[in-house]
C-alpha atoms as a PDB file:
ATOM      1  CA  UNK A   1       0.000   0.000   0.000  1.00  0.00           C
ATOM      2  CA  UNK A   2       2.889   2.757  -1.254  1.00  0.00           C
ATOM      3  CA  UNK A   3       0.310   5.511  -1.348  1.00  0.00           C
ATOM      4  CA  UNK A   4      -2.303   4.313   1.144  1.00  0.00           C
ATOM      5  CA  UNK A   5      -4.988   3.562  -1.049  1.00  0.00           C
ATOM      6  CA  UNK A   6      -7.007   0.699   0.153  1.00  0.00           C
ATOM      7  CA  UNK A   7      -8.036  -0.614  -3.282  1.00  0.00           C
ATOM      8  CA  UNK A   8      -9.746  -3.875  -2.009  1.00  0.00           C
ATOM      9  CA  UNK A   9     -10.215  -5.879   1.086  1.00  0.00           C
ATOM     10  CA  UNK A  10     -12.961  -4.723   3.746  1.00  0.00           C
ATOM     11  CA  UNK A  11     -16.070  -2.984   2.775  1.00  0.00           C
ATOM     12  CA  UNK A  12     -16.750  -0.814   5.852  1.00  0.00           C
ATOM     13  CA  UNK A  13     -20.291  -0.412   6.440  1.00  0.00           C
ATOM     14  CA  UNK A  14     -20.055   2.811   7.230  1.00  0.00           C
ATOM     15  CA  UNK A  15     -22.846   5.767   5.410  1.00  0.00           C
ATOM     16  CA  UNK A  16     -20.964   8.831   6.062  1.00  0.00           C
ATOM     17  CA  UNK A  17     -16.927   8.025   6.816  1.00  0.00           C
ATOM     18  CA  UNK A  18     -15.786  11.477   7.781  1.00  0.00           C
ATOM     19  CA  UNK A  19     -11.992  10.974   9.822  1.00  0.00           C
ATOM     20  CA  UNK A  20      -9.758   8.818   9.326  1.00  0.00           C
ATOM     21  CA  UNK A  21      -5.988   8.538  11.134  1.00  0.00           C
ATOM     22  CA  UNK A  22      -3.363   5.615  11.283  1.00  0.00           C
ATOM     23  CA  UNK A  23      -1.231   4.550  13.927  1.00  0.00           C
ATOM     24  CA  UNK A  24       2.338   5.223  13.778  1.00  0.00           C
ATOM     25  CA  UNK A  25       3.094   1.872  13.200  1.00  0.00           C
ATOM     26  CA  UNK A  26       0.758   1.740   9.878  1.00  0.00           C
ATOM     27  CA  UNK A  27      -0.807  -1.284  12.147  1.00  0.00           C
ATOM     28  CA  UNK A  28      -4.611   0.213  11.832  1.00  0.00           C
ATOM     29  CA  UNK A  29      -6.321   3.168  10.444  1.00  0.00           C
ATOM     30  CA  UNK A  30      -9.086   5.039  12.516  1.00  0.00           C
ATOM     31  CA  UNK A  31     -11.977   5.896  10.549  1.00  0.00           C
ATOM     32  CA  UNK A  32     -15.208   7.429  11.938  1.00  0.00           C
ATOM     33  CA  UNK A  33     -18.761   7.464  10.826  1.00  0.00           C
ATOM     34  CA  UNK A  34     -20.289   9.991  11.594  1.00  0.00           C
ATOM     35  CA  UNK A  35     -23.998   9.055  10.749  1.00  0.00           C
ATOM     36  CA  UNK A  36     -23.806   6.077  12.651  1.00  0.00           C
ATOM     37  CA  UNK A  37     -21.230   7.606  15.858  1.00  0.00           C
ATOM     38  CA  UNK A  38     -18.977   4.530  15.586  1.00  0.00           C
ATOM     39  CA  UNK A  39     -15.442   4.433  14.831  1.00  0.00           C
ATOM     40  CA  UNK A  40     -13.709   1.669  12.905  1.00  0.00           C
ATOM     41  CA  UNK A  41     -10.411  -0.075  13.567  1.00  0.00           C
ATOM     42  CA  UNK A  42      -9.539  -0.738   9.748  1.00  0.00           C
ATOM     43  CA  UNK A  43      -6.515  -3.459   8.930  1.00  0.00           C
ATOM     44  CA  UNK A  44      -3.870  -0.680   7.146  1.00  0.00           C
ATOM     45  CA  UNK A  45      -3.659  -3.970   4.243  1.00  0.00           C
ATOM     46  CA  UNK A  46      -7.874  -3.473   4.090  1.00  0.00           C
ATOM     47  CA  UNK A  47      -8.214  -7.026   4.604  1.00  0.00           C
ATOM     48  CA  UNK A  48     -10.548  -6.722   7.969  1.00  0.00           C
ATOM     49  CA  UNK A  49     -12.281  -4.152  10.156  1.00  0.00           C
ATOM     50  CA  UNK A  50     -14.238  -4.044  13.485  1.00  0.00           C
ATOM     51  CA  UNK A  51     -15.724  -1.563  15.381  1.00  0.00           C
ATOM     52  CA  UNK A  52     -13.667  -0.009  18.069  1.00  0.00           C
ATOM     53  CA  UNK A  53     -16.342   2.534  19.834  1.00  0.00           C
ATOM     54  CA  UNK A  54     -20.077   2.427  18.926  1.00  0.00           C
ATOM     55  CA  UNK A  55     -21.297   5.892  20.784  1.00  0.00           C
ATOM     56  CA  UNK A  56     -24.568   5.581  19.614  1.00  0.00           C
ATOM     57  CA  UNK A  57     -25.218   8.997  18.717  1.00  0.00           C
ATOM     58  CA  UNK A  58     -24.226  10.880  16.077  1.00  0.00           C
ATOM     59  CA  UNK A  59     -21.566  13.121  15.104  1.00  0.00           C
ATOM     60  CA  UNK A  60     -18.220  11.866  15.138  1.00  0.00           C
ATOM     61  CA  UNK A  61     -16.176  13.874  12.833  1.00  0.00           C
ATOM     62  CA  UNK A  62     -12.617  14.068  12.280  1.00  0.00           C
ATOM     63  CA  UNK A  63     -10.305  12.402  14.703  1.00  0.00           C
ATOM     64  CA  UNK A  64      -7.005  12.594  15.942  1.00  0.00           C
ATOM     65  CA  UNK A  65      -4.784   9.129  17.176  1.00  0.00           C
ATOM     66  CA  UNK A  66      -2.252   9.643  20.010  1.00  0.00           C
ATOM     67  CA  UNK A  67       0.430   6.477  19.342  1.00  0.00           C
ATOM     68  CA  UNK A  68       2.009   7.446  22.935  1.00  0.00           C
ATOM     69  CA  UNK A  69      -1.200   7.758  25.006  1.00  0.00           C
ATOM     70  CA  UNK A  70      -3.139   5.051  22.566  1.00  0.00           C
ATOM     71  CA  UNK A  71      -5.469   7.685  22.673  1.00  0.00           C
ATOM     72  CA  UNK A  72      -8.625   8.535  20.253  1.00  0.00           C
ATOM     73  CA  UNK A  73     -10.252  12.089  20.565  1.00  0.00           C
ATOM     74  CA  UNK A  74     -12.701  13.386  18.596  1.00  0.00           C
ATOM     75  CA  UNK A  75     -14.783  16.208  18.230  1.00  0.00           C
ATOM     76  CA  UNK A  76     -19.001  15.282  18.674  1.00  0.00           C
ATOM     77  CA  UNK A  77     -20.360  18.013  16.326  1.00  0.00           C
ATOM     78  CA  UNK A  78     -23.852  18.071  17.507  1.00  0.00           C
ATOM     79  CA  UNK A  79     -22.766  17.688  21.215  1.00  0.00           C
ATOM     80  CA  UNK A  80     -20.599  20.861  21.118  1.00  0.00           C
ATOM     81  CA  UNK A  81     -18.164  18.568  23.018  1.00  0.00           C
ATOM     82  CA  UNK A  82     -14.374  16.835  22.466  1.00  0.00           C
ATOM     83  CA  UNK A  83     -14.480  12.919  23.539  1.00  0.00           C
ATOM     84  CA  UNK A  84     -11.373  10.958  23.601  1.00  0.00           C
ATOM     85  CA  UNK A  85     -11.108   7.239  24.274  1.00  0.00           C
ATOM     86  CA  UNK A  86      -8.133   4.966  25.239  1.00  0.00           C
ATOM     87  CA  UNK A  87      -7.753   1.840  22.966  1.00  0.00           C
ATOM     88  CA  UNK A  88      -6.967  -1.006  25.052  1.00  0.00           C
ATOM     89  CA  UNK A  89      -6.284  -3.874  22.481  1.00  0.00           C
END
């Protein structure tokens, strides 16, 4: 994947994908849906995803992914709020 274009592999179910972020080790991208309030762990080779944080809600826009902290915050637009999340796996 030389220019990170995930070609084939996973179809994320997601309706609107609005962030997405990768780890630092190019393990994982972030992506977030922000119709749906979930965010995705995506394989970086697109071969599998799951879903890492199912808020329930909507509005989860972009995102930002903190390798040191293993940290995910993002913004909840219709909430007014910042969220972040530590990612324990």
């Amino acid at each position: 994947m030389e220019n990170k274009t995930i070609s084939k592999g996973a179809q994320v179910p997601g309706r609107s994908l609005d962030g997405i972020e990768g780890d630092t080790g190019e393990n994982l991208y972030y992506v977030t849906d922000w119709a749906a309030g979930k965010v995705y762990a995506v394989n970086s080779d697109g071969t599998d995803y799951r879903t890492l944080i199912d808020l329930q809600k909507r509005g989860t826009a972009d995102l930002e992914f903190i390798e040191s902290e293993r940290m995910v915050i993002m913004p909840m637009m219709q909430d007014n709020k910042l969220i972040a999340y530590r990612v324990l796996e």
